[in-house]
C-alpha atoms as a PDB file:
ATOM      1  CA  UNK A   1       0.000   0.000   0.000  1.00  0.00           C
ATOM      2  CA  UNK A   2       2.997   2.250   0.726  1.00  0.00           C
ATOM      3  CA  UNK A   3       3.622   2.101  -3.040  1.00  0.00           C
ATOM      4  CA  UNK A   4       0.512   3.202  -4.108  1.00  0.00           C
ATOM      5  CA  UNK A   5       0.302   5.981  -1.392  1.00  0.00           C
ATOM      6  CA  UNK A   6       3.695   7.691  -2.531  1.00  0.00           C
ATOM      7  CA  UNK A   7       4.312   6.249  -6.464  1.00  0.00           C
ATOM      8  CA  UNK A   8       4.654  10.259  -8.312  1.00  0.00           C
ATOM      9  CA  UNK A   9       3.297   8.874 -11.329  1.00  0.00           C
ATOM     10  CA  UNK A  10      -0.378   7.821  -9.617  1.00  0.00           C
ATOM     11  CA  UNK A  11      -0.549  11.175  -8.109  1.00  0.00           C
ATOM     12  CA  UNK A  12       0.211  13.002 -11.068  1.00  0.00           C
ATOM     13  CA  UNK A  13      -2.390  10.649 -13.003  1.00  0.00           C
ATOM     14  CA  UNK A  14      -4.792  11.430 -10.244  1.00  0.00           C
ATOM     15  CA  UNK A  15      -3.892  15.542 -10.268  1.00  0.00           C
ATOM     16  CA  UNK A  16      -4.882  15.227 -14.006  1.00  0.00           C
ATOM     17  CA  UNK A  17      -7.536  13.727 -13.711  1.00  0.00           C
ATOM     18  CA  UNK A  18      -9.103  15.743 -11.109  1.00  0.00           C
ATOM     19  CA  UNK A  19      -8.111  19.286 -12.888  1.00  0.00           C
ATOM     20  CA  UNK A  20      -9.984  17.385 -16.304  1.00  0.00           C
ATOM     21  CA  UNK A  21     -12.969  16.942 -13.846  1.00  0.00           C
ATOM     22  CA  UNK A  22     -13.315  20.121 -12.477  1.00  0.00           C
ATOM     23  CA  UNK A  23     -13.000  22.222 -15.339  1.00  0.00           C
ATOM     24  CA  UNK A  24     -15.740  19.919 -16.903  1.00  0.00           C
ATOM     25  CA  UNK A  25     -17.665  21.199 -13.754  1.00  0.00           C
ATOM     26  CA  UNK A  26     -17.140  24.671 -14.966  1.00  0.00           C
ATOM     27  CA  UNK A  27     -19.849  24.186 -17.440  1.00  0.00           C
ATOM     28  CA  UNK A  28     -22.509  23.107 -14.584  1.00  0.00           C
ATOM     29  CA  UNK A  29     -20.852  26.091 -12.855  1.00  0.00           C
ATOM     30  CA  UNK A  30     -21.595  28.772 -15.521  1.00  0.00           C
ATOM     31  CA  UNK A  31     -24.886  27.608 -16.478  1.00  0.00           C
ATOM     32  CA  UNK A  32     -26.015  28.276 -12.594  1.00  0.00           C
ATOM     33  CA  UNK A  33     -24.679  31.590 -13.162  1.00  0.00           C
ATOM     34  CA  UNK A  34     -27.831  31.881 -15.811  1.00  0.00           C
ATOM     35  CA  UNK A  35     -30.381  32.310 -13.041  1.00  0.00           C
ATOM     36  CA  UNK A  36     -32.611  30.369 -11.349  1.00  0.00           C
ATOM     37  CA  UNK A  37     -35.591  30.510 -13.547  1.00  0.00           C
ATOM     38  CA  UNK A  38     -33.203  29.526 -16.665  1.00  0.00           C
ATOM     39  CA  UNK A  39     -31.598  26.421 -14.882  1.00  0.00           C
ATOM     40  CA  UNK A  40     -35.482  25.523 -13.421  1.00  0.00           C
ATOM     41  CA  UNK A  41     -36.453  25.399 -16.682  1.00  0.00           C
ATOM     42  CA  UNK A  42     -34.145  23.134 -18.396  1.00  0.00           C
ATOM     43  CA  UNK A  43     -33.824  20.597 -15.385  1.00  0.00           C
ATOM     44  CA  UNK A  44     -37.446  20.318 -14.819  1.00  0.00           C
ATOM     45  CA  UNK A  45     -37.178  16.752 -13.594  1.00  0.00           C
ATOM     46  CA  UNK A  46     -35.028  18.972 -10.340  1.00  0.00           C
ATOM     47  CA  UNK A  47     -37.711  20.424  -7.562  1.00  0.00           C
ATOM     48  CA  UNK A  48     -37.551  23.831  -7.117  1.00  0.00           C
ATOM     49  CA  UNK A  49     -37.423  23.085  -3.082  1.00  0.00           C
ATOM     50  CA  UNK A  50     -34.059  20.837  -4.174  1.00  0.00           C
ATOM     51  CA  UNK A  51     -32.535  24.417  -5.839  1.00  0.00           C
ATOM     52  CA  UNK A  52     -33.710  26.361  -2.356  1.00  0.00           C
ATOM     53  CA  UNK A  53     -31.860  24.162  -0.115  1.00  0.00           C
ATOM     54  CA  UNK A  54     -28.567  24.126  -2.403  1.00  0.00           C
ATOM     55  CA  UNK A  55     -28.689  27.330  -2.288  1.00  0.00           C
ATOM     56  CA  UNK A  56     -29.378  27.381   1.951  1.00  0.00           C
ATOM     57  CA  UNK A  57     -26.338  25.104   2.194  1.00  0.00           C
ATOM     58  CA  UNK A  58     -24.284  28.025   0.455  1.00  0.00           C
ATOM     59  CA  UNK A  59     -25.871  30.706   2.769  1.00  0.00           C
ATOM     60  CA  UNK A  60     -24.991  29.088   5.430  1.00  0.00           C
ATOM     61  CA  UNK A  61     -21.784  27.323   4.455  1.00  0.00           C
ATOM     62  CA  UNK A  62     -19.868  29.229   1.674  1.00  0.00           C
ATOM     63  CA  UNK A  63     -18.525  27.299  -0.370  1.00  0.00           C
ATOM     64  CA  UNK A  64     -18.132  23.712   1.523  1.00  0.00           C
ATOM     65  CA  UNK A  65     -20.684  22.242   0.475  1.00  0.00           C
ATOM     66  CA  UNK A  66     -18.217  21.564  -2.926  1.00  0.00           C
ATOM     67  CA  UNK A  67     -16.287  19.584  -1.363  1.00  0.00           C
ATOM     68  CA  UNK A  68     -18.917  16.578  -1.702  1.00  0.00           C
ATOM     69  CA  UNK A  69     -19.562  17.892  -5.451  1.00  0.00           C
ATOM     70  CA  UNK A  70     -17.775  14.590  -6.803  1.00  0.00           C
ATOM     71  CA  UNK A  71     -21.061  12.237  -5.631  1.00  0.00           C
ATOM     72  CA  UNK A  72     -23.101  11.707  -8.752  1.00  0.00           C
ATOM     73  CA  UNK A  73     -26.043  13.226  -9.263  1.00  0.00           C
ATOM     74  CA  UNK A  74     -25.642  15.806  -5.451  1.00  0.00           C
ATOM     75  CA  UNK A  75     -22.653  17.079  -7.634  1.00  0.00           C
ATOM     76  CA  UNK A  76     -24.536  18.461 -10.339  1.00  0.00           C
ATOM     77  CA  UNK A  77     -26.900  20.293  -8.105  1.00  0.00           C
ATOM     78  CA  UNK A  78     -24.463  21.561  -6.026  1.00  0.00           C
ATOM     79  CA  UNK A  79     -21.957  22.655  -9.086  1.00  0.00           C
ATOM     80  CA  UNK A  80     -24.888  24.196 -10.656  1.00  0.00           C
ATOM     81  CA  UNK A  81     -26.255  25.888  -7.458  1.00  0.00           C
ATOM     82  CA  UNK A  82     -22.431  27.455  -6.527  1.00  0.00           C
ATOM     83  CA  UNK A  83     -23.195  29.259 -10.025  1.00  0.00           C
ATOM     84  CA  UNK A  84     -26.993  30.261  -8.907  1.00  0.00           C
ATOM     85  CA  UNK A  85     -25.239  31.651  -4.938  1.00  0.00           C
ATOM     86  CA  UNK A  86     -22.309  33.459  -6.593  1.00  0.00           C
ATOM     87  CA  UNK A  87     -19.967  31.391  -5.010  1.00  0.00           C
ATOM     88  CA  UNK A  88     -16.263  32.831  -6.616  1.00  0.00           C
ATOM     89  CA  UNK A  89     -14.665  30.486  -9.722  1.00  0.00           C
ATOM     90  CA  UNK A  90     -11.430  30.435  -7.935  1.00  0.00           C
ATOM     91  CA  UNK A  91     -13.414  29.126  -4.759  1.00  0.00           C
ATOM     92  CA  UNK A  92     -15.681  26.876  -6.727  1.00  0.00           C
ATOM     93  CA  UNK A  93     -11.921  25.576  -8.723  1.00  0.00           C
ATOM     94  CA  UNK A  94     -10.152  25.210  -5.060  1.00  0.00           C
ATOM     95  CA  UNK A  95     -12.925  22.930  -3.445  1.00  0.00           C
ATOM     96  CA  UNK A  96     -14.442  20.923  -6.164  1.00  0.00           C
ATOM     97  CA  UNK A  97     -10.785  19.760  -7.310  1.00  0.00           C
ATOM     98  CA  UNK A  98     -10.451  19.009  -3.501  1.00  0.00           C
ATOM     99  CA  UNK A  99     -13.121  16.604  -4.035  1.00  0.00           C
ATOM    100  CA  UNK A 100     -12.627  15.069  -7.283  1.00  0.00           C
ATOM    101  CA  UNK A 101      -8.543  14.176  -5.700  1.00  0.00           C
ATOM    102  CA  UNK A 102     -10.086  12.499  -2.520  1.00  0.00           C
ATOM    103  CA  UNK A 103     -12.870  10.611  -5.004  1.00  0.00           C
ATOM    104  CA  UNK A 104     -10.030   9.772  -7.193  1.00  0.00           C
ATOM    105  CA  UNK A 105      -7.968   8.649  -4.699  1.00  0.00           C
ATOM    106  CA  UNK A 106     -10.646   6.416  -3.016  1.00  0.00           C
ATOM    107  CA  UNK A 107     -11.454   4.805  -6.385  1.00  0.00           C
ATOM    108  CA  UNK A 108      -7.573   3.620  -6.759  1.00  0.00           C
ATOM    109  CA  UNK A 109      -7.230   2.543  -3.528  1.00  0.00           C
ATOM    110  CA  UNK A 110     -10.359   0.218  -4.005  1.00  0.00           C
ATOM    111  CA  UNK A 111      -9.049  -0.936  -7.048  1.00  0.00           C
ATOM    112  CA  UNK A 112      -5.462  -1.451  -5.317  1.00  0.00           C
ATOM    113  CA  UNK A 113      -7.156  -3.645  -2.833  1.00  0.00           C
ATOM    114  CA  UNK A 114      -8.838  -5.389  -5.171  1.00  0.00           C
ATOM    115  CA  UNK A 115      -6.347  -6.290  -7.443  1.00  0.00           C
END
């Protein structure tokens, strides 16, 4: 395990990967700049309530509620609703990489121990 922990060439593969990932979330990120009403509109299957409360979490959390952005489907809503609360790009850069290198990182260790 000590191998995978401090091998350069996983990290960098994992650094990559996550910097791919969260400019990808940029997109999300912009389009949540667009407004509420916009983004309500073309993700009807989303509640409005589920918008309010991503937006509460920023209110009353800044911007940490990124740092779970990498779970499927909570991502999107939160990446989208950073754009919607005015989180900063720098910010919204800083903590979603954050949590696409700890998902990343998870991922190879499962598929260290599993190999």
């Amino acid at each position: 395990m000590i191998d995978v922990l401090t091998d350069p060439e996983i990290w960098l593969v994992i650094l990559a990967i996550s910097a791919l990932g969260s400019l990808a979330r940029l997109a999300n990120f912009y389009a949540g700049q667009q407004g509420k009403e916009k983004i309500e509109a073309v993700y009807t299957r989303i509640k409005p309530e589920t918008w309010e409360n991503a937006l509460g979490y920023y209110r009353r959390l800044g911007s940490l509620p990124l740092l779970v952005s990498s779970i499927p489907l909570i991502g999107t809503v939160l990446t989208i609703g950073a754009g919607m609360a005015g989180i900063g790009r720098n910010s919204f850069l800083l903590w979603v990489m954050i949590s696409k290198v700890i998902r990343n990182w998870i991922l190879v260790l499962i598929i260290w121990w599993l190999l």
